[in-house]
PDB file of N, CA and C in Angstrom:
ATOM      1  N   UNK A   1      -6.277   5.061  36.429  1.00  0.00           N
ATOM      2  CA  UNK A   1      -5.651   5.328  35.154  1.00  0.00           C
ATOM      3  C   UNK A   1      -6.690   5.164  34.049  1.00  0.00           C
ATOM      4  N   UNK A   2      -6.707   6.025  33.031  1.00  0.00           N
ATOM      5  CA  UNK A   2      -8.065   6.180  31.780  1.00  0.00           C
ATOM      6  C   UNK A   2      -6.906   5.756  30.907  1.00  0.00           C
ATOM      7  N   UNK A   3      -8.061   4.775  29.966  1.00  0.00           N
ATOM      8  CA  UNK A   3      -7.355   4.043  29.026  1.00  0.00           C
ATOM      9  C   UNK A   3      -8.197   4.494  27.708  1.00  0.00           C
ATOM     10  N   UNK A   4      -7.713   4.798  26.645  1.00  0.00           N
ATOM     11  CA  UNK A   4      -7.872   5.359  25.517  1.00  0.00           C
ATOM     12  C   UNK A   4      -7.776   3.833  24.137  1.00  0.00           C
ATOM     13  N   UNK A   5      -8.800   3.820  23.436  1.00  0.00           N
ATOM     14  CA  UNK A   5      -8.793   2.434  22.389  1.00  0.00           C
ATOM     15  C   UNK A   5      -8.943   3.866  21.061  1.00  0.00           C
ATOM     16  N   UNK A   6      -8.035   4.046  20.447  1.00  0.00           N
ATOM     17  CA  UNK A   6      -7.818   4.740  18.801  1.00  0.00           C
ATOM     18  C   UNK A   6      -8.046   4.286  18.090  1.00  0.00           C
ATOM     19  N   UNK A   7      -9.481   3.995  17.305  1.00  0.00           N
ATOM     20  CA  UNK A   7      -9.686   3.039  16.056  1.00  0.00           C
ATOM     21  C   UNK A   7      -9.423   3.839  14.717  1.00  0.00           C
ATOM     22  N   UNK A   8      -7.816   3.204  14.245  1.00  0.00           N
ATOM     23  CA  UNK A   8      -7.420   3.595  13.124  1.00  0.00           C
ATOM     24  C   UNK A   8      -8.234   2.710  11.764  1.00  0.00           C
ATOM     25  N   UNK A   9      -8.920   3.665  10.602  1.00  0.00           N
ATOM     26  CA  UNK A   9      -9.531   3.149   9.459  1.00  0.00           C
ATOM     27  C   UNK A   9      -8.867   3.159   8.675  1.00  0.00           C
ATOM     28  N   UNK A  10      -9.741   4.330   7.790  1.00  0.00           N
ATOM     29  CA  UNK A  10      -8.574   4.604   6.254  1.00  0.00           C
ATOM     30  C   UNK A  10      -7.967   5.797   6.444  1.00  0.00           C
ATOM     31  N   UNK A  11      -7.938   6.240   7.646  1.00  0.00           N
ATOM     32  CA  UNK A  11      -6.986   7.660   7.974  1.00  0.00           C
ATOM     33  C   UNK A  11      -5.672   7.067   8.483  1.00  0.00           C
ATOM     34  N   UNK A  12      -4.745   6.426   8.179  1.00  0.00           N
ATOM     35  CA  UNK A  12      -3.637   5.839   8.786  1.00  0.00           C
ATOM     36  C   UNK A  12      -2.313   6.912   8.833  1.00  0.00           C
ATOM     37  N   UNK A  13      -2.465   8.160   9.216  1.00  0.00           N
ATOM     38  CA  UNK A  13      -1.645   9.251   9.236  1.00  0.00           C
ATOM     39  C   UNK A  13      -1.660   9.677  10.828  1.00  0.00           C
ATOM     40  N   UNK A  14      -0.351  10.120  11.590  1.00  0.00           N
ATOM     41  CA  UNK A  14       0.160  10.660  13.016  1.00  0.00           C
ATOM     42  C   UNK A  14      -0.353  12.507  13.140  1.00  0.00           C
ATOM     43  N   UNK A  15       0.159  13.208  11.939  1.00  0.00           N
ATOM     44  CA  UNK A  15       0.492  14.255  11.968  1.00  0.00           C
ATOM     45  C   UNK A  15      -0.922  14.736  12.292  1.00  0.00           C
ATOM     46  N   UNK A  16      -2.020  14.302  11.607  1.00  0.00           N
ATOM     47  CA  UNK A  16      -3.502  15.122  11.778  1.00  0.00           C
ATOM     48  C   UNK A  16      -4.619  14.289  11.770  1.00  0.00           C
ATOM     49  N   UNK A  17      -4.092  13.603  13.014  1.00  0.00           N
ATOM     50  CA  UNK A  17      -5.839  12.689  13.113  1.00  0.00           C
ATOM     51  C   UNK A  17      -6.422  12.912  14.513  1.00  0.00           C
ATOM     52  N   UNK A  18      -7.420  13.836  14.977  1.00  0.00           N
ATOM     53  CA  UNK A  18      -8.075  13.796  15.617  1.00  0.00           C
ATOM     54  C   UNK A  18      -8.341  13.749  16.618  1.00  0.00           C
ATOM     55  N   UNK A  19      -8.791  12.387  16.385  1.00  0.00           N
ATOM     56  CA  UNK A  19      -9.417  11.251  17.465  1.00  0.00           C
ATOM     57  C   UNK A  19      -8.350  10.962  18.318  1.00  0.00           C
ATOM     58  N   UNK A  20      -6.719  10.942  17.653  1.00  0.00           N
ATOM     59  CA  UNK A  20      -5.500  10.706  18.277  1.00  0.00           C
ATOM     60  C   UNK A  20      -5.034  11.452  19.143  1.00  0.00           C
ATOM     61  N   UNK A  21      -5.179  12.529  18.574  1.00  0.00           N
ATOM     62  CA  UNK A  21      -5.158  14.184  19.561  1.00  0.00           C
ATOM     63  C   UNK A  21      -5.489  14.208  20.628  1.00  0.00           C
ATOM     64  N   UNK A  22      -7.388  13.779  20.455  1.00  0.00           N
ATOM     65  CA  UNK A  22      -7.479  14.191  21.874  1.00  0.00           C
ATOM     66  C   UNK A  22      -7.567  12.742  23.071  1.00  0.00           C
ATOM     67  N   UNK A  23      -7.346  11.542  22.420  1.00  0.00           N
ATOM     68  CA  UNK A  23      -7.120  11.027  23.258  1.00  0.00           C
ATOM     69  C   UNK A  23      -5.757  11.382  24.077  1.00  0.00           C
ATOM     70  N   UNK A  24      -4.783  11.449  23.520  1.00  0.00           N
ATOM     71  CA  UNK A  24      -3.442  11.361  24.018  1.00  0.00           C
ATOM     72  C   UNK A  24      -3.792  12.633  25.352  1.00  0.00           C
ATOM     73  N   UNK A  25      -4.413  13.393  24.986  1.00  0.00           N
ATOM     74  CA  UNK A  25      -4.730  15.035  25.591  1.00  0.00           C
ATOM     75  C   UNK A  25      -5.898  14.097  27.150  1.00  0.00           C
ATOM     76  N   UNK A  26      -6.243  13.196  26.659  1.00  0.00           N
ATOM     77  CA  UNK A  26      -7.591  12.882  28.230  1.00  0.00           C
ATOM     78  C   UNK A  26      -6.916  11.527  28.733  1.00  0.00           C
ATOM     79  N   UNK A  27      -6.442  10.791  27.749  1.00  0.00           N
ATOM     80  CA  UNK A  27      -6.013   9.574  28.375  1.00  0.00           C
ATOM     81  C   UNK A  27      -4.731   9.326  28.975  1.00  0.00           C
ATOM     82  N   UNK A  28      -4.629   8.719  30.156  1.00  0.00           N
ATOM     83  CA  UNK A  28      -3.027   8.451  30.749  1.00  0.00           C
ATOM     84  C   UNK A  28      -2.235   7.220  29.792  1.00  0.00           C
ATOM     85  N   UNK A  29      -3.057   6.707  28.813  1.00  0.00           N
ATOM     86  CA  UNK A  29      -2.796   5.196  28.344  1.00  0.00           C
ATOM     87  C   UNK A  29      -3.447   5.262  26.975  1.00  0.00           C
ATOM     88  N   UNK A  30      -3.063   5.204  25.604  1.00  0.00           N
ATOM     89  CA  UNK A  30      -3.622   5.131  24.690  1.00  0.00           C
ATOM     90  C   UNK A  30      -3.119   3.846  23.760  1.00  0.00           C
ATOM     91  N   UNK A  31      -3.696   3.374  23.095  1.00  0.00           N
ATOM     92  CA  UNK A  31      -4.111   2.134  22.332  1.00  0.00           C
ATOM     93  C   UNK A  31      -4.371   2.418  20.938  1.00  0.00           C
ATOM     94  N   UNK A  32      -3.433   2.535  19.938  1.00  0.00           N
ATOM     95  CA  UNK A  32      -3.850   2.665  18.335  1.00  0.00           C
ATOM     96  C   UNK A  32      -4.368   1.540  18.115  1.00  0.00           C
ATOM     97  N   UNK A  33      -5.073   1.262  17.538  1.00  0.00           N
ATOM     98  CA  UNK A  33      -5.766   0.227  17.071  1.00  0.00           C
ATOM     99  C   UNK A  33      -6.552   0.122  15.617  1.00  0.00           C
ATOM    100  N   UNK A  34      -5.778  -1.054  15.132  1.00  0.00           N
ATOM    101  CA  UNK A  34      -6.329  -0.982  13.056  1.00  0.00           C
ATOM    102  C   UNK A  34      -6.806  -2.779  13.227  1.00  0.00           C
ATOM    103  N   UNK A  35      -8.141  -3.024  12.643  1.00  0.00           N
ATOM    104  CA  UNK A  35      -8.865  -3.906  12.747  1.00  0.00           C
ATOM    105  C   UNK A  35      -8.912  -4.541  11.506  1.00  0.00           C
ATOM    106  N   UNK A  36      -8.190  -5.302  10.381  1.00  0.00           N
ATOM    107  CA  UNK A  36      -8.568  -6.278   9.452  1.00  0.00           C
ATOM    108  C   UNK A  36      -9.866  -7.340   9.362  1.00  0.00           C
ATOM    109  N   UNK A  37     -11.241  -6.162   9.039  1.00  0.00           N
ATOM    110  CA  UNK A  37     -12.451  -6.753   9.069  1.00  0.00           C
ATOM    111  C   UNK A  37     -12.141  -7.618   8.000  1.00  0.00           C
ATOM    112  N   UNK A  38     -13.178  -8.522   8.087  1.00  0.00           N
ATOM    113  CA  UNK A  38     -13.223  -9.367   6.611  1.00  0.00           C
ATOM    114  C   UNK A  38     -14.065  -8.714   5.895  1.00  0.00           C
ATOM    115  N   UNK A  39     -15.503  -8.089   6.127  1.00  0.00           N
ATOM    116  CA  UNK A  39     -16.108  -7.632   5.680  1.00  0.00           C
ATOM    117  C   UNK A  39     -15.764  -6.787   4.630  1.00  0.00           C
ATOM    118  N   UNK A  40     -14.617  -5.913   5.125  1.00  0.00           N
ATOM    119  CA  UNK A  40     -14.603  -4.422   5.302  1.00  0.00           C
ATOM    120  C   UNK A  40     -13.438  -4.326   4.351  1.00  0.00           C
ATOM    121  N   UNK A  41     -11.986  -4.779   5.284  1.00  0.00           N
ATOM    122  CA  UNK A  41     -10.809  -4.066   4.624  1.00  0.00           C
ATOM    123  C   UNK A  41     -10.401  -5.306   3.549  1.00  0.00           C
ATOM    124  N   UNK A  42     -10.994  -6.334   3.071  1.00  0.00           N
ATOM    125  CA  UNK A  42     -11.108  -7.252   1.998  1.00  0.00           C
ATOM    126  C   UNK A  42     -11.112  -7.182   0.725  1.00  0.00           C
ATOM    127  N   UNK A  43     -12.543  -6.204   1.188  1.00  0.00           N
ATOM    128  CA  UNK A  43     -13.189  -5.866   0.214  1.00  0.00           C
ATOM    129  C   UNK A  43     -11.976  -5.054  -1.222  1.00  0.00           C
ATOM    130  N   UNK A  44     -11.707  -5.246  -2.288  1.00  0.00           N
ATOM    131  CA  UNK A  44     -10.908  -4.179  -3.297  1.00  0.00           C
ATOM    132  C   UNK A  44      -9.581  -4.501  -2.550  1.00  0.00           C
ATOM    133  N   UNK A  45      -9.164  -5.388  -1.583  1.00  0.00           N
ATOM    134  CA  UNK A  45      -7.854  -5.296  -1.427  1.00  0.00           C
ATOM    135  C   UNK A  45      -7.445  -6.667  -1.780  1.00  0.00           C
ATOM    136  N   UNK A  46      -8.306  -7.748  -2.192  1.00  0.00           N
ATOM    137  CA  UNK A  46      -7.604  -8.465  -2.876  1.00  0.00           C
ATOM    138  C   UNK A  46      -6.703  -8.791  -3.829  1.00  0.00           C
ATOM    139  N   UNK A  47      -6.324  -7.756  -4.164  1.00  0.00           N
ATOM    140  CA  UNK A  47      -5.329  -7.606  -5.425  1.00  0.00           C
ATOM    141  C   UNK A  47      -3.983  -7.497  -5.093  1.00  0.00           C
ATOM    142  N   UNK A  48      -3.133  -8.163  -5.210  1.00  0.00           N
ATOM    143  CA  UNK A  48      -1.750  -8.028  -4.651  1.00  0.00           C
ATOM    144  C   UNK A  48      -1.172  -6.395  -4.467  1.00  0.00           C
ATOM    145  N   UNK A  49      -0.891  -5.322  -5.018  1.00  0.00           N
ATOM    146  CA  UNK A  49      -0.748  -4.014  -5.503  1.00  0.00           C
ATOM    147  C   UNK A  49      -1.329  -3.454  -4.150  1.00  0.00           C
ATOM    148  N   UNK A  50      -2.350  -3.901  -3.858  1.00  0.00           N
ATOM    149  CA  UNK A  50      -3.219  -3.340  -2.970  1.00  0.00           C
ATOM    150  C   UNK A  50      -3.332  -3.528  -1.212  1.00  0.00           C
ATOM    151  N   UNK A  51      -2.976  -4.767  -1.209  1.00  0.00           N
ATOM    152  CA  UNK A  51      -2.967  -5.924  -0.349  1.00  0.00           C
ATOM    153  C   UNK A  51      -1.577  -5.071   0.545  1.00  0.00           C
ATOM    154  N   UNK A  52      -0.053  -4.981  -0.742  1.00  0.00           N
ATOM    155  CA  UNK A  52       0.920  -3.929  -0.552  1.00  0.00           C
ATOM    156  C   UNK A  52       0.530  -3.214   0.084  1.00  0.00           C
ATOM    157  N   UNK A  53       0.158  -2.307  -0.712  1.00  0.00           N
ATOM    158  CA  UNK A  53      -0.149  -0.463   0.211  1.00  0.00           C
ATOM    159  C   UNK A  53      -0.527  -0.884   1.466  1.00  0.00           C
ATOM    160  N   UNK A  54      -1.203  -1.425   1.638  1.00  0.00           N
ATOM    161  CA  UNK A  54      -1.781  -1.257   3.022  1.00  0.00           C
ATOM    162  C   UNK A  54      -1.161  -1.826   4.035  1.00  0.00           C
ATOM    163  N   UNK A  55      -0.444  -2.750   3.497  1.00  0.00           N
ATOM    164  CA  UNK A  55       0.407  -3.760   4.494  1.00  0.00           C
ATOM    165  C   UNK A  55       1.825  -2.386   4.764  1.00  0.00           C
ATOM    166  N   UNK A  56       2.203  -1.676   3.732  1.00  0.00           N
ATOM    167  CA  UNK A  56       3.095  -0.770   3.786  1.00  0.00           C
ATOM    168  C   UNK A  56       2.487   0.631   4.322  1.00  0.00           C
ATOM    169  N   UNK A  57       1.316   1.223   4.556  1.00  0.00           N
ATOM    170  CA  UNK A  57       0.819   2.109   4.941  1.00  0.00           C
ATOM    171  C   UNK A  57       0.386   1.463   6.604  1.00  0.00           C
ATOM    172  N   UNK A  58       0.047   0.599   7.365  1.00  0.00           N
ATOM    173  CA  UNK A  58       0.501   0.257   8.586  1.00  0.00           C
ATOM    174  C   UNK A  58       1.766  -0.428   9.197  1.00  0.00           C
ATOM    175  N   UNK A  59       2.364  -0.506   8.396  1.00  0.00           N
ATOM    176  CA  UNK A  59       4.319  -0.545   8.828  1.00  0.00           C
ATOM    177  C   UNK A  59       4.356   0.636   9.351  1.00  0.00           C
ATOM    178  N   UNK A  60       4.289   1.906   8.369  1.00  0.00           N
ATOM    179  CA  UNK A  60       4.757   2.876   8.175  1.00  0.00           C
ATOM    180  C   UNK A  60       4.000   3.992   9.253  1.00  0.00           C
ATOM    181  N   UNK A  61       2.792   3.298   9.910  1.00  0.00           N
ATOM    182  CA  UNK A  61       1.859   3.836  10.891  1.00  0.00           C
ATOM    183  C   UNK A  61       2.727   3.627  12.221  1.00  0.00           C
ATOM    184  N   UNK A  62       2.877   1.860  12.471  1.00  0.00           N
ATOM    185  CA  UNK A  62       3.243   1.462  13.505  1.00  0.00           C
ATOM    186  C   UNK A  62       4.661   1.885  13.744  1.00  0.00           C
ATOM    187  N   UNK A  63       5.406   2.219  12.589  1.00  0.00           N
ATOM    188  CA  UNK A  63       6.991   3.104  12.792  1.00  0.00           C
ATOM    189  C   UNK A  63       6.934   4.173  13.494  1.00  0.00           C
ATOM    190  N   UNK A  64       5.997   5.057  13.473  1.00  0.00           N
ATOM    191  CA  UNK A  64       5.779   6.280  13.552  1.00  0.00           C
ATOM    192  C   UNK A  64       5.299   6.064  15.364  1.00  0.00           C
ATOM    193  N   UNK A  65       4.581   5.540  15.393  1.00  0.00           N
ATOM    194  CA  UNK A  65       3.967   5.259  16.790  1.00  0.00           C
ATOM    195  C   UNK A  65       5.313   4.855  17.674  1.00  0.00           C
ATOM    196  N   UNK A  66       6.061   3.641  17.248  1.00  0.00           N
ATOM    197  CA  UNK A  66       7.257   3.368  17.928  1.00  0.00           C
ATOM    198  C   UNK A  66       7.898   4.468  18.085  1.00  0.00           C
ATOM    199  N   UNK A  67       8.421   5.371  17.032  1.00  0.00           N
ATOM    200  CA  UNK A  67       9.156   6.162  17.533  1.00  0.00           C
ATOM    201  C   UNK A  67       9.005   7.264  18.322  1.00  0.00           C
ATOM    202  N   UNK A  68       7.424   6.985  19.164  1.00  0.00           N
ATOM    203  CA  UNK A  68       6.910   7.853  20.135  1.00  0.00           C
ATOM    204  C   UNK A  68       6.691   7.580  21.105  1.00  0.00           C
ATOM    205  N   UNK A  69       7.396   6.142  20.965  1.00  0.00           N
ATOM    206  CA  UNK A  69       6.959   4.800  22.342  1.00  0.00           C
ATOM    207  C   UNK A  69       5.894   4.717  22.441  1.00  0.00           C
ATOM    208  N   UNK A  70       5.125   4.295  21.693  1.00  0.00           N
ATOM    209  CA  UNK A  70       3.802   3.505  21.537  1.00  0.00           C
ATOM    210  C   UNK A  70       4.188   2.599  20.409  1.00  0.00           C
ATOM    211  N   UNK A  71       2.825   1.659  20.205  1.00  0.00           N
ATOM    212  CA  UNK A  71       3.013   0.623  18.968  1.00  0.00           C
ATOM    213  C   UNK A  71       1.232   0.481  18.493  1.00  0.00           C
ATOM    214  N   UNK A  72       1.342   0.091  17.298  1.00  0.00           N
ATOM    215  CA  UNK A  72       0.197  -0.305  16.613  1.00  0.00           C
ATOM    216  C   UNK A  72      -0.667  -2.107  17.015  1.00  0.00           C
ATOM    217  N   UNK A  73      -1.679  -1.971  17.182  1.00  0.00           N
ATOM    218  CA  UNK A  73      -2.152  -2.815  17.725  1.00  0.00           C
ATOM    219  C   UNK A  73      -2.690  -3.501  16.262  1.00  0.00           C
ATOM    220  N   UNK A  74      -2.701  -4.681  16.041  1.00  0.00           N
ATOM    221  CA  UNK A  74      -3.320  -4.922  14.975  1.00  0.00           C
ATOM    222  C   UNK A  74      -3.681  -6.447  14.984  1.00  0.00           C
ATOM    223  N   UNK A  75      -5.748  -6.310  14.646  1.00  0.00           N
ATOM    224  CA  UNK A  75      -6.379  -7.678  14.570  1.00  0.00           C
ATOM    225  C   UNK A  75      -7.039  -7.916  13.859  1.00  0.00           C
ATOM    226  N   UNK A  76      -7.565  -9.324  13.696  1.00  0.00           N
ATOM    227  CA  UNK A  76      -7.992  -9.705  12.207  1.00  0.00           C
ATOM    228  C   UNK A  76      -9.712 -10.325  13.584  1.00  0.00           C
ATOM    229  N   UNK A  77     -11.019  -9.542  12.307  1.00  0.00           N
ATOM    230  CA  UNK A  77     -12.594  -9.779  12.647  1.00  0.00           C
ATOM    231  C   UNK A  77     -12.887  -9.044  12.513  1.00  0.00           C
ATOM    232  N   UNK A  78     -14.570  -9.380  12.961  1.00  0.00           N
ATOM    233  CA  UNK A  78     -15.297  -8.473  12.858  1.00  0.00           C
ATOM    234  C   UNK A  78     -15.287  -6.811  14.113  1.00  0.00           C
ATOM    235  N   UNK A  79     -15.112  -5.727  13.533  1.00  0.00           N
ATOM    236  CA  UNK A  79     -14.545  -4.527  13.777  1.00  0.00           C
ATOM    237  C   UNK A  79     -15.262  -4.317  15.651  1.00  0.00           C
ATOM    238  N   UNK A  80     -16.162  -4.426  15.508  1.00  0.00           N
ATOM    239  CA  UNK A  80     -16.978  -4.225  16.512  1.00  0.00           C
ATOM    240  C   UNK A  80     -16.701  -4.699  17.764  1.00  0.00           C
ATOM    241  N   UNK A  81     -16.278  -6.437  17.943  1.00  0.00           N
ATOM    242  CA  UNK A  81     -16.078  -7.682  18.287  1.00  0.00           C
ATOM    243  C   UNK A  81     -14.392  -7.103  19.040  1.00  0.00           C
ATOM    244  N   UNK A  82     -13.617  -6.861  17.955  1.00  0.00           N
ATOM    245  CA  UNK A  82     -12.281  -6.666  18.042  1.00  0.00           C
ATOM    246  C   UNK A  82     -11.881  -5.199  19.014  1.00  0.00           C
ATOM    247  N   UNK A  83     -12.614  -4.350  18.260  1.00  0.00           N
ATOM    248  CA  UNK A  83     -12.617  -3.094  19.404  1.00  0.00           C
ATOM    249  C   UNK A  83     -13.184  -3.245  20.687  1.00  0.00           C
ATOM    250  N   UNK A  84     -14.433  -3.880  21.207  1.00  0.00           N
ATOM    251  CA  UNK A  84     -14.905  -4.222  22.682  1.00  0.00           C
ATOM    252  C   UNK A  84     -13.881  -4.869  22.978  1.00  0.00           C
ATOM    253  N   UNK A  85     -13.140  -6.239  22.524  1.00  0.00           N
ATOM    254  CA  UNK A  85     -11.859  -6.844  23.245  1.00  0.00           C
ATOM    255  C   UNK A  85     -10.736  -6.187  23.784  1.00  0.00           C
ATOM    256  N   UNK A  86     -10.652  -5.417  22.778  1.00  0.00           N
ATOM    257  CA  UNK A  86      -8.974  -4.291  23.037  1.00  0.00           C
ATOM    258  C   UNK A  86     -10.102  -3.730  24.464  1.00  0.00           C
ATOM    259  N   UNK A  87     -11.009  -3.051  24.297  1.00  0.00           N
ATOM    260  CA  UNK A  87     -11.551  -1.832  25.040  1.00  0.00           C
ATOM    261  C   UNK A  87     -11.185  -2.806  26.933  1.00  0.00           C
ATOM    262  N   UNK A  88     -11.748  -4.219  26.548  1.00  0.00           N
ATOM    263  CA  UNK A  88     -11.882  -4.444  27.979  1.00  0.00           C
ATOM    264  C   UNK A  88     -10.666  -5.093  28.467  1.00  0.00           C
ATOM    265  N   UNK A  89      -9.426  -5.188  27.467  1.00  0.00           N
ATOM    266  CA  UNK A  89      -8.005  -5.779  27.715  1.00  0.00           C
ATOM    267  C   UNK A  89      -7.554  -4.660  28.520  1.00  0.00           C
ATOM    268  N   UNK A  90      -8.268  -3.461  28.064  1.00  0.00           N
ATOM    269  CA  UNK A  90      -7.645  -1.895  28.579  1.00  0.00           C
ATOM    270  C   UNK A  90      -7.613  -1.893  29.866  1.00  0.00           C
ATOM    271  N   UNK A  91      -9.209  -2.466  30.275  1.00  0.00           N
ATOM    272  CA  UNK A  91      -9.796  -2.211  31.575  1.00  0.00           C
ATOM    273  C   UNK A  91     -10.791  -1.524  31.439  1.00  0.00           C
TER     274      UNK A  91
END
């Protein structure tokens, strides 16, 4: 069984992403996956307003996924670190 890791960024949309496409198309098993770097997604989102959107723009990701029977995977580090973990949880 091929296992598929989807690293969702700032594209947090179902209808036209890609990378989503063609995994679902090669993999028997796919894995969305959105990573809360510190580095990274911190940065300009300290602001409450902001902090929002995004907390409401991956609700609104992981809804979408459920209602396709999948779910949103979501971890807090460094991006790199966090994606090899998912990758080898996969197998």
């Amino acid at each position: 069984m091929t296992a598929a890791v989807v690293l969702f960024t700032s594209d947090l949309r179902l209808h036209d992403h890609p990378p989503l496409r063609a995994a679902l198309a090669a993999a028997d098993e796919v894995v969305p996956l959105f990573v809360r770097d510190p580095g990274i997604h911190t940065a300009g989102f300290d602001v409450p307003n902001r902090a929002a959107f995004l907390a409401d723009c991956l609700a609104d990701l992981d809804a979408g996924l459920r209602r396709r029977g999948g779910r949103l995977v979501v971890r807090d580090g460094p991006v790199v670190r966090e994606v090899a973990a998912v990758a080898e949880e996969c197998g």
